[in-house]
C-alpha atoms as a PDB file:
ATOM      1  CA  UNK A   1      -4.802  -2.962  -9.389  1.00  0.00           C
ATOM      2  CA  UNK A   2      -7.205  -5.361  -7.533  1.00  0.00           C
ATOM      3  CA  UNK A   3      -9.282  -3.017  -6.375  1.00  0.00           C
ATOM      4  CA  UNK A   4      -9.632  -1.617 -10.187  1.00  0.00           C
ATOM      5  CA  UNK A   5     -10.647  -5.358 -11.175  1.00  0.00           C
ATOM      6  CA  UNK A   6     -13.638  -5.402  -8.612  1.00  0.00           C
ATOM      7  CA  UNK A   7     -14.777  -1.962  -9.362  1.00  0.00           C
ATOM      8  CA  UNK A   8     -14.708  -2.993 -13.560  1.00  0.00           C
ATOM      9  CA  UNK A   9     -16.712  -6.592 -11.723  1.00  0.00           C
ATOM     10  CA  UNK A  10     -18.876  -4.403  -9.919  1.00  0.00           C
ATOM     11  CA  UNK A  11     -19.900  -2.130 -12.853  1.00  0.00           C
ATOM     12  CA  UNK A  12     -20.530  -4.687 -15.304  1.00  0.00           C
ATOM     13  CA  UNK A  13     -22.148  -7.165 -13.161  1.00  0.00           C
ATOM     14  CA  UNK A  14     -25.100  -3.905 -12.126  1.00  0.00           C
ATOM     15  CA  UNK A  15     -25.149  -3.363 -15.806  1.00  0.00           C
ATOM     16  CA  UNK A  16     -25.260  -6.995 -17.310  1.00  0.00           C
ATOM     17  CA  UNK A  17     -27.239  -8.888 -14.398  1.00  0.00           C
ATOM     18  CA  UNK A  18     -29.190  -5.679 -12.394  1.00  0.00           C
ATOM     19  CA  UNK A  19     -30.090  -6.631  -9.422  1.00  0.00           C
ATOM     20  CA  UNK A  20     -29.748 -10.739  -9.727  1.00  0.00           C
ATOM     21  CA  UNK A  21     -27.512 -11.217  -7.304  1.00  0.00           C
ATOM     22  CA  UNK A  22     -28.523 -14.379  -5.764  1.00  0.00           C
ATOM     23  CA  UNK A  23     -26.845 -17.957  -5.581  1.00  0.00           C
ATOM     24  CA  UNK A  24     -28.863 -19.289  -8.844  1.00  0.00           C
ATOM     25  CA  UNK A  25     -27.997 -15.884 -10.696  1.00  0.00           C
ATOM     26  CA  UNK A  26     -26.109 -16.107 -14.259  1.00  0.00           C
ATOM     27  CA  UNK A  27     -23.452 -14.390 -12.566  1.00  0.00           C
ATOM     28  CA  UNK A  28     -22.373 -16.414 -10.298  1.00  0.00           C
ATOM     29  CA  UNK A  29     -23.071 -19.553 -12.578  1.00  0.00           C
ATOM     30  CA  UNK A  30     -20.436 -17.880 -14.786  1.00  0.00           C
ATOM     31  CA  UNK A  31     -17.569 -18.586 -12.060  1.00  0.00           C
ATOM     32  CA  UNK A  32     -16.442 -20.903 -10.237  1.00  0.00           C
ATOM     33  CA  UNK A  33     -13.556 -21.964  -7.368  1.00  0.00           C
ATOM     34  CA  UNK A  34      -9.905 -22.831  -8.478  1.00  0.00           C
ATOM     35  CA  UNK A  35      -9.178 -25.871  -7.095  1.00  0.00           C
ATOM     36  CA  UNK A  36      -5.474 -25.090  -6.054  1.00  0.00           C
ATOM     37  CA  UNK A  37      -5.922 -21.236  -4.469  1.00  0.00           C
ATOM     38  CA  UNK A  38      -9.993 -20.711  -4.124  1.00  0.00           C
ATOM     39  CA  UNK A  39      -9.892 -17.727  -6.440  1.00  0.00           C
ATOM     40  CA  UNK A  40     -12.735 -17.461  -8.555  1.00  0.00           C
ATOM     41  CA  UNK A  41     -12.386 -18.472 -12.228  1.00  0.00           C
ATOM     42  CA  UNK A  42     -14.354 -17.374 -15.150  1.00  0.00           C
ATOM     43  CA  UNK A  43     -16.340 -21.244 -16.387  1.00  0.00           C
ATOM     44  CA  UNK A  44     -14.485 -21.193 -19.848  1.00  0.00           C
ATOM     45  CA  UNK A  45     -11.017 -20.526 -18.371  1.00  0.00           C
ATOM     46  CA  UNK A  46      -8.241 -22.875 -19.095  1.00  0.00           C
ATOM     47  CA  UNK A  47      -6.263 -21.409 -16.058  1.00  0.00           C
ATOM     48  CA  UNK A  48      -6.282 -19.135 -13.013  1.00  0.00           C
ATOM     49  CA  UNK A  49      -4.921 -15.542 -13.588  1.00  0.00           C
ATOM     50  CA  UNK A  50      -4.217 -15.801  -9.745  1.00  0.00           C
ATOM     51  CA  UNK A  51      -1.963 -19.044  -9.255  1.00  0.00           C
ATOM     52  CA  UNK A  52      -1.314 -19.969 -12.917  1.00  0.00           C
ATOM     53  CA  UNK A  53      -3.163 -23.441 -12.290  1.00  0.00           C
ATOM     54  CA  UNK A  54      -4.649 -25.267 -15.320  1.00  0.00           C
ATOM     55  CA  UNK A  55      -8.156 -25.914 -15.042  1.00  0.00           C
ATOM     56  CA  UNK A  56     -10.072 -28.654 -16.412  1.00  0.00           C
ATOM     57  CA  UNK A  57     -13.263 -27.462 -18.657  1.00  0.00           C
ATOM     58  CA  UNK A  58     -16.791 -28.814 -16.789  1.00  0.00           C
ATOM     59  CA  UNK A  59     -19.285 -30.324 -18.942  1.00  0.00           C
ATOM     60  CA  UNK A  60     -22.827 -30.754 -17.164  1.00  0.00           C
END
């Protein structure tokens, strides 16, 4: 099932973001690391779909 979730990532990220891959890209300022198992966590989410930890919402 993981490897279904990457492929969907995959696909929409070539679709949404071409070939803007880099460190500054808006795809990877979308994410970021959960604090409690590394995973990476959509910005907006309230908690990680991987270890259940709540997140606290970033304001910058």
């Amino acid at each position: 099932m993981r490897k279904r979730f990457a492929s969907l990532q995959d696909r929409v990220r070539e679709i949404w973001f071409g070939d803007d891959s880099g460190p500054d890209s808006l795809l990877a300022r979308s994410f970021r690391a959960c604090e409690d198992c590394g995973e990476n966590v959509y910005i907006l989410a309230t908690s990680c779909r991987e270890c259940g930890a709540e997140l606290e919402l970033l304001a910058s």
